[in-house]
PDB file of N, CA and C in Angstrom:
ATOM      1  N   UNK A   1     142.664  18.326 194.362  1.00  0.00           N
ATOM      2  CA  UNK A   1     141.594  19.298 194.533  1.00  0.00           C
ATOM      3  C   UNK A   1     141.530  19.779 195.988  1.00  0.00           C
ATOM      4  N   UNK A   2     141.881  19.138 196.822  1.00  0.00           N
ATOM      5  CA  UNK A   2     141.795  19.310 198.732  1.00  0.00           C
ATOM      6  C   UNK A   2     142.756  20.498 198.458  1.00  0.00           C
ATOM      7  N   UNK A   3     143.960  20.401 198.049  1.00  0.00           N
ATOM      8  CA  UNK A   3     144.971  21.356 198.173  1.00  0.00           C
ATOM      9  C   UNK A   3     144.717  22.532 197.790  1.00  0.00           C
ATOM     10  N   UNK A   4     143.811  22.907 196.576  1.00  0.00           N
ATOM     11  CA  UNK A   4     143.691  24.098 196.200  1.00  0.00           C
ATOM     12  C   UNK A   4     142.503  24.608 197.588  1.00  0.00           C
ATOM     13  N   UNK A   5     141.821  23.635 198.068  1.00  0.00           N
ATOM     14  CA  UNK A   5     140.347  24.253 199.397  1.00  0.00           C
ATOM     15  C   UNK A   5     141.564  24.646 200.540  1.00  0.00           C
ATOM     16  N   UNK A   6     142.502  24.357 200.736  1.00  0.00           N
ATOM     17  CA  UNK A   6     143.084  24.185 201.392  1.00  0.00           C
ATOM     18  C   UNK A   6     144.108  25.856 201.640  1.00  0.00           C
ATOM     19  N   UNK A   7     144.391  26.193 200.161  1.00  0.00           N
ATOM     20  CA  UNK A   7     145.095  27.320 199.893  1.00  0.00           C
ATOM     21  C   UNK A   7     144.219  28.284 200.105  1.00  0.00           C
ATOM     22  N   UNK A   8     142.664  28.277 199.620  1.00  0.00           N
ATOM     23  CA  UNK A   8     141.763  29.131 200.054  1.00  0.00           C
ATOM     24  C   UNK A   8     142.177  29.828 201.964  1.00  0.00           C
ATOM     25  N   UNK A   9     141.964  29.085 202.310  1.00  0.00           N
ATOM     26  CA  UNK A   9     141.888  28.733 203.651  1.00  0.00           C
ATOM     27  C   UNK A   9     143.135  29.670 204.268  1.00  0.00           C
ATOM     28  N   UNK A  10     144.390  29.346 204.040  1.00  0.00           N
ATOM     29  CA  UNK A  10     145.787  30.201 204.432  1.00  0.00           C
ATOM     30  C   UNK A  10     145.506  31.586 204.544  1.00  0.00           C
ATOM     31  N   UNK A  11     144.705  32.388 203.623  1.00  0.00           N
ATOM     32  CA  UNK A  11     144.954  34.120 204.822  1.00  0.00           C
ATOM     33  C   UNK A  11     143.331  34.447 205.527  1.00  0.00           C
ATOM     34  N   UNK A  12     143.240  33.413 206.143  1.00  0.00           N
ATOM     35  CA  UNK A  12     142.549  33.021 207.008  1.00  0.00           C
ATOM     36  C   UNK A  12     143.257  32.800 208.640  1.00  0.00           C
ATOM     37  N   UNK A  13     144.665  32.585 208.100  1.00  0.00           N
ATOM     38  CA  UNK A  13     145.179  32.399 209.661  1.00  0.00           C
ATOM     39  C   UNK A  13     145.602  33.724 210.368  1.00  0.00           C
ATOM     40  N   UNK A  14     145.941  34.308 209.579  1.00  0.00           N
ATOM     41  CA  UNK A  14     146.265  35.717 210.254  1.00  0.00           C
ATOM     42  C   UNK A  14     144.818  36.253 210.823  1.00  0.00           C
ATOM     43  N   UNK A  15     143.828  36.341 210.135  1.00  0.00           N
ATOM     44  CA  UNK A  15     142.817  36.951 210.895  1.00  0.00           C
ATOM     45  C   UNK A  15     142.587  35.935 212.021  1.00  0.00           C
ATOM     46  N   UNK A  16     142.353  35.420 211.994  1.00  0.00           N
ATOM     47  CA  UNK A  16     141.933  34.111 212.950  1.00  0.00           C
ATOM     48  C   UNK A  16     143.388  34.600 214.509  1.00  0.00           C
ATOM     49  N   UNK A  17     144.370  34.451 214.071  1.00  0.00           N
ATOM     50  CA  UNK A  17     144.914  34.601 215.185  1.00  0.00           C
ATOM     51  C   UNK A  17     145.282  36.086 216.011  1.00  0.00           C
ATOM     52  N   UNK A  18     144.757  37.339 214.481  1.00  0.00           N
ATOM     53  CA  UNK A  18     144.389  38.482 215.304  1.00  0.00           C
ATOM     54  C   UNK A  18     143.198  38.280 216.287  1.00  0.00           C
ATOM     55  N   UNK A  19     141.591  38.094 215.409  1.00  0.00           N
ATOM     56  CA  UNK A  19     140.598  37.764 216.787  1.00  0.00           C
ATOM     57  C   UNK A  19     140.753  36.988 217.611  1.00  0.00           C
ATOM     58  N   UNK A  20     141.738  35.746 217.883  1.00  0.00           N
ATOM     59  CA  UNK A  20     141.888  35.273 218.833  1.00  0.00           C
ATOM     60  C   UNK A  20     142.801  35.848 220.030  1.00  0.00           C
ATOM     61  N   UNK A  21     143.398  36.991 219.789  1.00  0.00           N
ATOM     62  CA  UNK A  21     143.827  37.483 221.066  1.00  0.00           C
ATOM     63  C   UNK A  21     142.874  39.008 221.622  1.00  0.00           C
ATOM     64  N   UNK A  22     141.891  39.008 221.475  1.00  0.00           N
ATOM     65  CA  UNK A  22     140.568  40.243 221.569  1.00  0.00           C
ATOM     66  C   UNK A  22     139.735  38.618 222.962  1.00  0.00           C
ATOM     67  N   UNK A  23     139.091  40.272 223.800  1.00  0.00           N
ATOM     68  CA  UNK A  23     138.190  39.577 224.204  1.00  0.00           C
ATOM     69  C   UNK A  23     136.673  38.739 223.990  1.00  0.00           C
ATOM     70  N   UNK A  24     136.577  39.362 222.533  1.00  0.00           N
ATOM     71  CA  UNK A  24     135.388  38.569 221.618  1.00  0.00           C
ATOM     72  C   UNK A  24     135.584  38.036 220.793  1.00  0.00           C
ATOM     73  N   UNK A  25     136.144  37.282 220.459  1.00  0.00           N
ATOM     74  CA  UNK A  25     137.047  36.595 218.872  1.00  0.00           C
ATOM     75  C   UNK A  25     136.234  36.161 217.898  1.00  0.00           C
ATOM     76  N   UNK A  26     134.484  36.260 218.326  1.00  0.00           N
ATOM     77  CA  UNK A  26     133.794  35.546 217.395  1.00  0.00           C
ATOM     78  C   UNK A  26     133.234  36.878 216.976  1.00  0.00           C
ATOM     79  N   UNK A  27     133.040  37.688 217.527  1.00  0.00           N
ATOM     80  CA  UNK A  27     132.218  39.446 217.537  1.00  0.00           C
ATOM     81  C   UNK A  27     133.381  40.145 216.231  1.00  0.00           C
ATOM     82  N   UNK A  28     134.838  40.083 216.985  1.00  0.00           N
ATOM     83  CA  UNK A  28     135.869  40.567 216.116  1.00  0.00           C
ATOM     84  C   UNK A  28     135.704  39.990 214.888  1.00  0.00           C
ATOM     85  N   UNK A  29     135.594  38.923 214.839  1.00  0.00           N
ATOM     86  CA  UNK A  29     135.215  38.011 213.161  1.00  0.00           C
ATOM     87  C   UNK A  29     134.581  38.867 212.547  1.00  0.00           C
ATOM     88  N   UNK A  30     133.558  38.705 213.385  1.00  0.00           N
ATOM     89  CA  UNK A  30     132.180  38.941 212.360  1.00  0.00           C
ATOM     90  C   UNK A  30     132.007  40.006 211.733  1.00  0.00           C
ATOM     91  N   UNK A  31     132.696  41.310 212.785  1.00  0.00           N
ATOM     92  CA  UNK A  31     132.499  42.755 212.431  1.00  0.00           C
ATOM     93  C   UNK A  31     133.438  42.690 211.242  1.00  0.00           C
ATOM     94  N   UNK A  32     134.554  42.241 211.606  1.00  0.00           N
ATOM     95  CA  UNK A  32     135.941  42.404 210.341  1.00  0.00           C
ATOM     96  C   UNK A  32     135.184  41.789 208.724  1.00  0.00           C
ATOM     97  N   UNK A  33     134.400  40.716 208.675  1.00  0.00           N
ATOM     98  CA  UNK A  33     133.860  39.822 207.976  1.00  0.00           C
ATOM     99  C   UNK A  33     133.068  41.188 207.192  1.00  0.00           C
ATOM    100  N   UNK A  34     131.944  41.440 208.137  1.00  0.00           N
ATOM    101  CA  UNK A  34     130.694  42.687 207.625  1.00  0.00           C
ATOM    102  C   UNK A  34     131.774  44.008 207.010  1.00  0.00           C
ATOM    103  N   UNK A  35     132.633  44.368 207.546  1.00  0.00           N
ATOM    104  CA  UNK A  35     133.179  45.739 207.272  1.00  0.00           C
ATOM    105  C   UNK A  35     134.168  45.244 205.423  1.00  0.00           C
ATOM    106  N   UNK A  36     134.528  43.809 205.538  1.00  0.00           N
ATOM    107  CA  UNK A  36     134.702  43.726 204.163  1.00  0.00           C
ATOM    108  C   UNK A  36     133.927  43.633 203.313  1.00  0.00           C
ATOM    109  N   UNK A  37     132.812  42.992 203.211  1.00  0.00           N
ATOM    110  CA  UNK A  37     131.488  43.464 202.833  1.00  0.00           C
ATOM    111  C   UNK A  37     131.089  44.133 202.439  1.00  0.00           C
ATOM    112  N   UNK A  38     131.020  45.315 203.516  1.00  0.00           N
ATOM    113  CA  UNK A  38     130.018  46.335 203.326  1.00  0.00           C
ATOM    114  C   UNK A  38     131.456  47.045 202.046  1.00  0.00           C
ATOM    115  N   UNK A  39     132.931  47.440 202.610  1.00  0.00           N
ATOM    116  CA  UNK A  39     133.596  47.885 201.542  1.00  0.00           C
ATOM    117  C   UNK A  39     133.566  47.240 200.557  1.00  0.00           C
ATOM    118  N   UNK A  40     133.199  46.083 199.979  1.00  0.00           N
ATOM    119  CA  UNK A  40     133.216  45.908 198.437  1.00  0.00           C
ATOM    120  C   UNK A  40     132.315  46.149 197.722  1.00  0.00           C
ATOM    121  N   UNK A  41     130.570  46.140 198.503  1.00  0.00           N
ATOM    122  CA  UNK A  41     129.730  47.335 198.267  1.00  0.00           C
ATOM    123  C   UNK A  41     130.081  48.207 197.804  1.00  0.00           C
ATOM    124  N   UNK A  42     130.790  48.846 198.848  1.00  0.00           N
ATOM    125  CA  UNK A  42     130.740  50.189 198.806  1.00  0.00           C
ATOM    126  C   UNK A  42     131.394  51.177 197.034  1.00  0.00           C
ATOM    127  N   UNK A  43     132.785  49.802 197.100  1.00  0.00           N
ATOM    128  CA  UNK A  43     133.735  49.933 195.695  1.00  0.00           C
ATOM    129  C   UNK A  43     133.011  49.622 194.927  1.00  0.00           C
ATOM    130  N   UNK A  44     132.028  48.870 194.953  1.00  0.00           N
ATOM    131  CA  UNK A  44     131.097  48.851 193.778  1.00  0.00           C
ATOM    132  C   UNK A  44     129.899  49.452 192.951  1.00  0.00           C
ATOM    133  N   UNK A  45     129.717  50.230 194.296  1.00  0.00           N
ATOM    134  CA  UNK A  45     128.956  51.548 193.870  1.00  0.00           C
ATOM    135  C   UNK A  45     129.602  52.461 193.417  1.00  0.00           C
ATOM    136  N   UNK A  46     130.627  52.879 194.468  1.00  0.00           N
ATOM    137  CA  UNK A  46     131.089  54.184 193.522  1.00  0.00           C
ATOM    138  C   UNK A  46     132.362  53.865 192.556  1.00  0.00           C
ATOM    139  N   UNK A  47     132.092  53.432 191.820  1.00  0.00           N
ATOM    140  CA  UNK A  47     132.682  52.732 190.597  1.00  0.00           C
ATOM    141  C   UNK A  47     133.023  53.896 189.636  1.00  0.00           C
ATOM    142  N   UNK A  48     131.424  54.640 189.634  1.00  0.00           N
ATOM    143  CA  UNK A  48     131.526  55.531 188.657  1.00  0.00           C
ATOM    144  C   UNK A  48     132.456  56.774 188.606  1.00  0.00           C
ATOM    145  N   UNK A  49     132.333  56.699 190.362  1.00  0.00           N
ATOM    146  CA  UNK A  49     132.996  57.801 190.893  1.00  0.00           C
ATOM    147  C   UNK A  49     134.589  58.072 191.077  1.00  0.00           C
ATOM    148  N   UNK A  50     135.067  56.379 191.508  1.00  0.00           N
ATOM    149  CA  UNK A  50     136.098  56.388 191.363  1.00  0.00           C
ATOM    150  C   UNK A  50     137.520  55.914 189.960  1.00  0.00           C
ATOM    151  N   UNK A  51     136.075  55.543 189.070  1.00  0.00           N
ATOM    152  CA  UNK A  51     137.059  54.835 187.911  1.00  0.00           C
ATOM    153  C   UNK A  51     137.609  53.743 188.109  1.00  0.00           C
ATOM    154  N   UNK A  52     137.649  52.884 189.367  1.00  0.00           N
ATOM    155  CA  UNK A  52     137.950  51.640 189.922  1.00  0.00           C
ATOM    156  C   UNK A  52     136.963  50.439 189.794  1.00  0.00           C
ATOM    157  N   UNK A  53     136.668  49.448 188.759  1.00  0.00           N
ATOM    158  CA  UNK A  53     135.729  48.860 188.995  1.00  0.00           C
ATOM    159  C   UNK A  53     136.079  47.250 189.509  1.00  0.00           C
ATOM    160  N   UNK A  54     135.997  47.128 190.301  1.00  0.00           N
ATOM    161  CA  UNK A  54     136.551  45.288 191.386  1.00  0.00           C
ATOM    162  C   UNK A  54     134.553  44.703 191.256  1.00  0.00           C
ATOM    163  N   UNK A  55     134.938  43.739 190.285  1.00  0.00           N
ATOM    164  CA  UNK A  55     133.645  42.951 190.159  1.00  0.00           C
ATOM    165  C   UNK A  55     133.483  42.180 191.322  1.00  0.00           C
ATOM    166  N   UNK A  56     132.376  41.555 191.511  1.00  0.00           N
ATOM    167  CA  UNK A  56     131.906  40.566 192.416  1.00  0.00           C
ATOM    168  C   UNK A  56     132.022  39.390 192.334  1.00  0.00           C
ATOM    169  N   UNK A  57     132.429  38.744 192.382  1.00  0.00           N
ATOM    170  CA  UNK A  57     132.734  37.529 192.186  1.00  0.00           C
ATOM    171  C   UNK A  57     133.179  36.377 193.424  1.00  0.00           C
ATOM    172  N   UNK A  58     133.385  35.172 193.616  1.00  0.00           N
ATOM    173  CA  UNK A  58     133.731  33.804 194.553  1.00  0.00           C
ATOM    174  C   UNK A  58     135.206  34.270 195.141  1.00  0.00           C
ATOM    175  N   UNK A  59     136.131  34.993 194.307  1.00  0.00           N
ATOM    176  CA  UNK A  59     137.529  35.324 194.764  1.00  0.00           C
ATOM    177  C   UNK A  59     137.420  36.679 195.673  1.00  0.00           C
ATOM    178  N   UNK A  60     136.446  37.732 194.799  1.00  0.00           N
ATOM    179  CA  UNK A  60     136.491  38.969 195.495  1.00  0.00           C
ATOM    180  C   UNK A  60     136.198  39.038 196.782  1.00  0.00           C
ATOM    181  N   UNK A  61     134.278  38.521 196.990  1.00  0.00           N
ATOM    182  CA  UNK A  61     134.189  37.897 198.260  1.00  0.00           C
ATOM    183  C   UNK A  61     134.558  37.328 199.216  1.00  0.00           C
ATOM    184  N   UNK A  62     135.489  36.107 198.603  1.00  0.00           N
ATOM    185  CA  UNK A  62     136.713  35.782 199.715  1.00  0.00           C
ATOM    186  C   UNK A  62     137.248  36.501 200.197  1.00  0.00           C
ATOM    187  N   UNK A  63     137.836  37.085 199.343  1.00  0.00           N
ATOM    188  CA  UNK A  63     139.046  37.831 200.065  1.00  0.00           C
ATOM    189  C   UNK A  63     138.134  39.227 200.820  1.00  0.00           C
ATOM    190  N   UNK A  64     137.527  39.530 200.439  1.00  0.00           N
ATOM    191  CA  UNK A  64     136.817  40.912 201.178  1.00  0.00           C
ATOM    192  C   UNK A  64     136.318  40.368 203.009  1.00  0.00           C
ATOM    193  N   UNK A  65     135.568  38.700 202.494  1.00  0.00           N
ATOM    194  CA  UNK A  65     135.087  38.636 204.243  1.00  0.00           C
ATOM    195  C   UNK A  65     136.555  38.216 204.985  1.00  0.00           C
ATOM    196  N   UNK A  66     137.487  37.422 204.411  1.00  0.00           N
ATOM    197  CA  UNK A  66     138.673  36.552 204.998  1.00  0.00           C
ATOM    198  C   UNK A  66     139.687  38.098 205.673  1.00  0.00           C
ATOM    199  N   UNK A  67     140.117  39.087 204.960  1.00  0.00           N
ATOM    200  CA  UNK A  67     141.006  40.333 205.057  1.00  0.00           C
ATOM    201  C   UNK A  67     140.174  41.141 205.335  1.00  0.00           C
ATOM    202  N   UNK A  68     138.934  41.422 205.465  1.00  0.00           N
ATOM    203  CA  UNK A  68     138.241  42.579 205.270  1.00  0.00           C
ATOM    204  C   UNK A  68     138.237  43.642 204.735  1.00  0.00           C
ATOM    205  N   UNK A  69     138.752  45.071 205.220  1.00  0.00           N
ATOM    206  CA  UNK A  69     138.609  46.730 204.575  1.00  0.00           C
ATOM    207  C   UNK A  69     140.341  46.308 203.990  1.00  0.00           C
ATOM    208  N   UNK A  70     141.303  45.783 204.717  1.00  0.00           N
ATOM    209  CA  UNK A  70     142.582  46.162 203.805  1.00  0.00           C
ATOM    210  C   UNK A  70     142.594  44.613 202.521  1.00  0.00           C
ATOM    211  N   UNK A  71     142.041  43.620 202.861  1.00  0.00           N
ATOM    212  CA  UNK A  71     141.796  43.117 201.627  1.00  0.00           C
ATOM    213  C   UNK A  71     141.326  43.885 200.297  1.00  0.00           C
ATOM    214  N   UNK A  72     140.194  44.590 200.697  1.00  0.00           N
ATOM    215  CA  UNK A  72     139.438  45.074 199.507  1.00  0.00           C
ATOM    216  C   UNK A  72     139.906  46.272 199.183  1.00  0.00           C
ATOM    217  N   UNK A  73     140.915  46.933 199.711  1.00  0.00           N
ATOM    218  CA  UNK A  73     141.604  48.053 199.590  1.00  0.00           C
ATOM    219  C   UNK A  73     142.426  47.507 198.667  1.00  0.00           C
ATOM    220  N   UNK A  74     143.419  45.689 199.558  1.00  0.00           N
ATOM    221  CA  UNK A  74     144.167  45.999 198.190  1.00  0.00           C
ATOM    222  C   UNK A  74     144.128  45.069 196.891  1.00  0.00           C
ATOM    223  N   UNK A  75     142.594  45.163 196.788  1.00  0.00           N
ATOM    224  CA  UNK A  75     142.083  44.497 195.364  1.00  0.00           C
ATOM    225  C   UNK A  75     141.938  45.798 194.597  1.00  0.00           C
ATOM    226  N   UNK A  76     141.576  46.898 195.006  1.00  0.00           N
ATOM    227  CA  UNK A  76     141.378  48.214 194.599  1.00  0.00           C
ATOM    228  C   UNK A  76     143.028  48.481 193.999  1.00  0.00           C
ATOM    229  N   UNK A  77     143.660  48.422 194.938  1.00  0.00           N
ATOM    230  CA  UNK A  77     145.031  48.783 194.300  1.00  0.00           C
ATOM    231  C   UNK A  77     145.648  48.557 193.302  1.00  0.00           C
ATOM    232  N   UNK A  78     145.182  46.810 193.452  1.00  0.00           N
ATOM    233  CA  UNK A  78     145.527  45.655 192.347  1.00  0.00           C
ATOM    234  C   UNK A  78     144.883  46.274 191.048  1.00  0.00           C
ATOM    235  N   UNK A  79     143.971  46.899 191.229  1.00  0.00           N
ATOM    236  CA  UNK A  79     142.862  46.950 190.323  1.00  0.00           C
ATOM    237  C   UNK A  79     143.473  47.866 189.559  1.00  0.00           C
ATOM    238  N   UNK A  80     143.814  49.314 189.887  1.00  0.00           N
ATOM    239  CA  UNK A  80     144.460  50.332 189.442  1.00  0.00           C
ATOM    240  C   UNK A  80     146.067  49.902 188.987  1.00  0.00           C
ATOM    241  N   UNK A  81     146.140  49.439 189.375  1.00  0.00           N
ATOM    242  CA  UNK A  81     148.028  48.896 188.843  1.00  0.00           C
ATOM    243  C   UNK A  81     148.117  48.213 187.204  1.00  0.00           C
ATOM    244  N   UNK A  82     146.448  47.082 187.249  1.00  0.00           N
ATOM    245  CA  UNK A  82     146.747  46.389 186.109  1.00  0.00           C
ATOM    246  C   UNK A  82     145.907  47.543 184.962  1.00  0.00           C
TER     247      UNK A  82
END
């Protein structure tokens, strides 16, 4: 069970070692964190609009705060493919 918390965790390092070369690494987080956020909001409103619907869910969220705007971009993609 550690191993699967563990796999969570892995595209976590790429962001982590982008904000760590910025002069705010905890500011860079946070904004990257909010801007995935606010885009899976955002895909979830206009749902209607776009014919794309990416539910909410423990995975989506992950990946939206961990990757932020190109995470949730490419759950959108994912979304349209299947």
């Amino acid at each position: 069970m550690r191993f699967l918390s563990v796999l969570w965790l892995l595209p976590a390092i790429p962001l982590l070692l982008l904000c760590s070369r910025n002069d705010a690494p905890i500011r860079t987080g946070l904004s990257s964190a909010a801007l995935g956020l606010s885009g899976l909001a955002a895909a979830c409103i206009l749902t209607p609009v776009t014919g794309v619907a990416v539910s909410v869910n423990f995975f989506t969220t992950a990946v939206s705060v961990l990757l932020g705007l190109p995470g949730v971009a490419g759950m959108m993609v994912l979304t349209m493919l299947s």
